[in-house]
N, C-alpha and C. Protein backbone atom coordinates (compact mmCIF):
# COMPACT_ATOMS: atom_id res chain seq x y z
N UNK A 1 0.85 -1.18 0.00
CA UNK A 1 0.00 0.00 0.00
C UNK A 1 0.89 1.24 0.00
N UNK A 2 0.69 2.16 -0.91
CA UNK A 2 1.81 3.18 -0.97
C UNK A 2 1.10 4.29 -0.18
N UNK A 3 -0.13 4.56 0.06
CA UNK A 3 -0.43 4.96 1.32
C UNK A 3 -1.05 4.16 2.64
N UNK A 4 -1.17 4.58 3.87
CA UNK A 4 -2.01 3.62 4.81
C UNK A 4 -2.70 4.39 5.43
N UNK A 5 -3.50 4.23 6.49
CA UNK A 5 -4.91 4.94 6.46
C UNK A 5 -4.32 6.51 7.08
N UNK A 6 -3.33 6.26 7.88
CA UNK A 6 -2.51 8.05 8.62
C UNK A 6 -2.50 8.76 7.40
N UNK A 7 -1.97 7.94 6.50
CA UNK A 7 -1.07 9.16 5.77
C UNK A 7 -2.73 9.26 4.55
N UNK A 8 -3.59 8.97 4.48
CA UNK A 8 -4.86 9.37 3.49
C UNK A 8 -4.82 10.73 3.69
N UNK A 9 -5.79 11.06 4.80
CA UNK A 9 -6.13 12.26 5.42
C UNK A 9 -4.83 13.60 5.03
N UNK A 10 -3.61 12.86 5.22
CA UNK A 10 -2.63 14.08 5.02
C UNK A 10 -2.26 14.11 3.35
N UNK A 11 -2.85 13.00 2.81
CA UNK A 11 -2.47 13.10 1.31
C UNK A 11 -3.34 14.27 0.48
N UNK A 12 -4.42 13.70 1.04
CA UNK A 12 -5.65 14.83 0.73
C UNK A 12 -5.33 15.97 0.76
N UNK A 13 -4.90 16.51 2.29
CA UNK A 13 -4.99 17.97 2.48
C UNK A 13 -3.91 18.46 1.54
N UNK A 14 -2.87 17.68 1.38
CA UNK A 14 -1.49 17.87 0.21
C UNK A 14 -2.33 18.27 -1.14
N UNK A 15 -3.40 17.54 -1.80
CA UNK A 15 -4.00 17.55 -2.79
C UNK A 15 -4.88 18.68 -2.87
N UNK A 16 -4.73 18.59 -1.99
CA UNK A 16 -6.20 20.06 -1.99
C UNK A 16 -5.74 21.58 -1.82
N UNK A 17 -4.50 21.44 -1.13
CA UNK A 17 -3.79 22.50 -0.99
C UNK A 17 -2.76 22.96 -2.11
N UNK A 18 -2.33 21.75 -2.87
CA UNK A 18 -1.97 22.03 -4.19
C UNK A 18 -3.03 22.81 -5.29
N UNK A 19 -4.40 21.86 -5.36
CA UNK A 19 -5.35 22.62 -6.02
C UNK A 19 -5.69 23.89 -5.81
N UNK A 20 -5.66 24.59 -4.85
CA UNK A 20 -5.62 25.81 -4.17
C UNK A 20 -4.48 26.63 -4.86
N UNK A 21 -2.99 26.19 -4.58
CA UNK A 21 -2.09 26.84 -5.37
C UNK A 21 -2.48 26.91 -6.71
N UNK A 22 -2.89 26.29 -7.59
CA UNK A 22 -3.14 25.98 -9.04
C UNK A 22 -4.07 27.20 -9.39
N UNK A 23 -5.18 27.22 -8.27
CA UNK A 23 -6.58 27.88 -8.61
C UNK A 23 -6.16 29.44 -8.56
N UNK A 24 -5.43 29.75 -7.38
CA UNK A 24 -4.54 31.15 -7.07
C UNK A 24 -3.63 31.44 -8.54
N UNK A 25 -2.84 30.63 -8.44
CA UNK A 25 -2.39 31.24 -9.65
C UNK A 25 -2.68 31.50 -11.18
N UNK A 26 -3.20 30.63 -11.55
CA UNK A 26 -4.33 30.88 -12.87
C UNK A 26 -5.21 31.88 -12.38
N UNK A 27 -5.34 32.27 -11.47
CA UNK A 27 -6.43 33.42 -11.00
C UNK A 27 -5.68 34.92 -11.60
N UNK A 28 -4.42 34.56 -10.42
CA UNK A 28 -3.22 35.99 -10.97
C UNK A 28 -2.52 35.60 -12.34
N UNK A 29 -2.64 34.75 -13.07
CA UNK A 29 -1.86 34.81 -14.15
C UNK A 29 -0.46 34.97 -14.08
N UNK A 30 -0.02 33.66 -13.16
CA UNK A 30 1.10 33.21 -13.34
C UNK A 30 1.58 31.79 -14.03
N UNK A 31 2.67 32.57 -14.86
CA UNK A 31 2.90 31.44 -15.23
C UNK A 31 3.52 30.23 -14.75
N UNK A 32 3.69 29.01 -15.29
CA UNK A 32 4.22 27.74 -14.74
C UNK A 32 5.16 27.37 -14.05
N UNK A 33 6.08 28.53 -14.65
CA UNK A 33 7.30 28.31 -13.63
C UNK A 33 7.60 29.49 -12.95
N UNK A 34 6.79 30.70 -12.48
CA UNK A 34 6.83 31.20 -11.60
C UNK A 34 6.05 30.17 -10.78
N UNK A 35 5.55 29.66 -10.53
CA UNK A 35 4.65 28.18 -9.47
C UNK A 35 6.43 27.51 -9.03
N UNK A 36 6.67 26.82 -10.39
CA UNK A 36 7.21 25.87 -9.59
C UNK A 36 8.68 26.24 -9.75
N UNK A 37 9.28 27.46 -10.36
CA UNK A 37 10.86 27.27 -10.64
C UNK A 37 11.43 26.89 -11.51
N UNK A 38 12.88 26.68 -11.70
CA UNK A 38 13.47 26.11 -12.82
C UNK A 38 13.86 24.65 -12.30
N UNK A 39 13.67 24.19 -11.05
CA UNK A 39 13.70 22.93 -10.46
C UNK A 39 12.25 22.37 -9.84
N UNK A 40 11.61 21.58 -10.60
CA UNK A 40 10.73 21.54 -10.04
C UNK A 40 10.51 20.87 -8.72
N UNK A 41 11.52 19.83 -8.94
CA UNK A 41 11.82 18.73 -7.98
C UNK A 41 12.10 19.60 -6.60
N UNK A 42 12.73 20.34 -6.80
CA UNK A 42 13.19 21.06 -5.50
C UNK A 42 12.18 21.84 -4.96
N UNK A 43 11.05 22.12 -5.89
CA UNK A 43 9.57 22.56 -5.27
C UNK A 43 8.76 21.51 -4.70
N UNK A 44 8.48 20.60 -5.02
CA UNK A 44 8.22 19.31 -4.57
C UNK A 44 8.39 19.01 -3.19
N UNK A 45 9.44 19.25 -3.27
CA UNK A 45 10.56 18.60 -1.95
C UNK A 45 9.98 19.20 -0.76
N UNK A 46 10.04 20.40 -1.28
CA UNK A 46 10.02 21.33 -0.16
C UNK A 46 8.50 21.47 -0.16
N UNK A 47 7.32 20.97 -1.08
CA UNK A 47 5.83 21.32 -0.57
C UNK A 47 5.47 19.74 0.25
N UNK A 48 6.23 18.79 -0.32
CA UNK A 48 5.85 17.53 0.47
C UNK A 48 6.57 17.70 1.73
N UNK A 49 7.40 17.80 2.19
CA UNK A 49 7.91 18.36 3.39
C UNK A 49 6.96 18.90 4.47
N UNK A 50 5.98 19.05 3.93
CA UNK A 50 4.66 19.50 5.11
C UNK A 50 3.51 18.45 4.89
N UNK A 51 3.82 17.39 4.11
CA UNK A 51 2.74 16.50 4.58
C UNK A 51 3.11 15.19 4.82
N UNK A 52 2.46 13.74 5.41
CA UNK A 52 3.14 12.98 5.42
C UNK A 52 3.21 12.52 3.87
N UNK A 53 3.69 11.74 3.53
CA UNK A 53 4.20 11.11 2.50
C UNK A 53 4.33 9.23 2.58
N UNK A 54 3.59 9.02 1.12
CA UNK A 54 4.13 7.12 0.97
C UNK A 54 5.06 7.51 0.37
N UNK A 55 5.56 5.87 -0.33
CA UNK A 55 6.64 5.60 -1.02
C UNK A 55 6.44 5.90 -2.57
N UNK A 56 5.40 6.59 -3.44
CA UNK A 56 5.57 7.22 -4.33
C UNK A 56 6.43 8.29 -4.92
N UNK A 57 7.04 9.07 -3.46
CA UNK A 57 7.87 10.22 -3.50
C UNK A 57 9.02 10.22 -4.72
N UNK A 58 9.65 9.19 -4.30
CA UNK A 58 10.91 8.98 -5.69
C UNK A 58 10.64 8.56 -7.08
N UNK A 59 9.69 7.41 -6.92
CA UNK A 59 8.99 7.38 -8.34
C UNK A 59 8.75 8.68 -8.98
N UNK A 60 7.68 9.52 -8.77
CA UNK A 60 7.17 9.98 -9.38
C UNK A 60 8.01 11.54 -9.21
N UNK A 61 8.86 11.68 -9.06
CA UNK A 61 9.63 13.02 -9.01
C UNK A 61 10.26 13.03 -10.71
N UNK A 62 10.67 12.15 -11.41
CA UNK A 62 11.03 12.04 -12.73
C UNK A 62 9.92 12.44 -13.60
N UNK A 63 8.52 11.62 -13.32
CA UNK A 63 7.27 11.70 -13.63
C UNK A 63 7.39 13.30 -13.91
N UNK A 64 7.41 13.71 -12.89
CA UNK A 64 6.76 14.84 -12.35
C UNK A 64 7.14 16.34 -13.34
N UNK A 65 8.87 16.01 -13.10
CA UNK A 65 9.81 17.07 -13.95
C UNK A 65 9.47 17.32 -15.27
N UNK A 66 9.35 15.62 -15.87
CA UNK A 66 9.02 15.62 -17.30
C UNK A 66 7.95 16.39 -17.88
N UNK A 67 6.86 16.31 -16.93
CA UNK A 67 5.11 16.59 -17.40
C UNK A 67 5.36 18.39 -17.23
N UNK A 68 6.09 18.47 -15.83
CA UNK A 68 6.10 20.19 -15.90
C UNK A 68 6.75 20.66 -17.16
N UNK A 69 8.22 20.00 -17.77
CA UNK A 69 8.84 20.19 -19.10
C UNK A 69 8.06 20.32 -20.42
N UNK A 70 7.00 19.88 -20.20
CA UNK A 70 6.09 19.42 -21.27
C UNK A 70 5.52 20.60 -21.27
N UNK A 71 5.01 20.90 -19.93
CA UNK A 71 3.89 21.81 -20.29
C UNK A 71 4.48 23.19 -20.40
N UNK A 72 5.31 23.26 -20.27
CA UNK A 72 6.51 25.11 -19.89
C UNK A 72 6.93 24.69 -21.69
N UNK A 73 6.82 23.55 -22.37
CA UNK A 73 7.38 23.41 -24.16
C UNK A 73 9.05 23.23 -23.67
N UNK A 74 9.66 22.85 -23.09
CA UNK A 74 10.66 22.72 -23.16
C UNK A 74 10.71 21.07 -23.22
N UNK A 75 11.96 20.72 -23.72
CA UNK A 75 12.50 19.16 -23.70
C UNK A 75 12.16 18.34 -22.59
N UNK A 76 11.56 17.20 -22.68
CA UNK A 76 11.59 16.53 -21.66
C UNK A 76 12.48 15.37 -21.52
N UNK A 77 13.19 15.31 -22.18
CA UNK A 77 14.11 14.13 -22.33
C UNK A 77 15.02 14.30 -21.13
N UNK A 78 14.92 14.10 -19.83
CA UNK A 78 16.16 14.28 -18.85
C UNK A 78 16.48 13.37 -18.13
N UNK A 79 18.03 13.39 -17.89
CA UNK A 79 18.09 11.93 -16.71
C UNK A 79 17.40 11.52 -15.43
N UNK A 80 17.47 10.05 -15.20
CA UNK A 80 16.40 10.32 -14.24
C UNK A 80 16.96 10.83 -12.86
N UNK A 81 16.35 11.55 -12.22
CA UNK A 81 16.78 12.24 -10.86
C UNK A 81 16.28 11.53 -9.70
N UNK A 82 15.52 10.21 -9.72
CA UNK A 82 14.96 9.56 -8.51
C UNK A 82 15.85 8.77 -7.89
N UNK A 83 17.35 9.19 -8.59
CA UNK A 83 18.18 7.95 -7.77
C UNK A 83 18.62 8.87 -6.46
């Protein structure tokens, strides 16, 4: 189980409080990487850092970089950073 029942409740509020950031900023018309930086991973880091966390964390940090790369039009071809 990559979450267990503690960490639901704190996944959520992670999720919801992300959606919140999302909703704020499309509100002010910021763009993508004023949100997240030129590292996204290192935004990550530091927003999961306030909630608990499963073992998805490293997986999906590669995931993660790529899709923001995608959507900012830049290359997504990068090494992977979950090691």
């Amino acid at each position: 189980m990559l979450l267990g029942p503690a960490d639901g409740a704190g996944a959520m509020a992670m999720y919801e409080d992300l959606a919140d950031l999302f909703e704020h900023s499309v509100a002010d018309g910021t763009p993508i990487r004023g949100i997240f930086g030129e590292d996204p991973v290192e935004f990550v880091e530091a927003f999961v850092a306030n909630y608990p966390v499963g073992q998805w964390r490293a997986r999906e940090r590669n995931r993660f970089t790529s899709a923001i790369e995608r959507a900012a039009g830049e290359d997504a071809t990068r090494q992977d950073r979950t090691v």
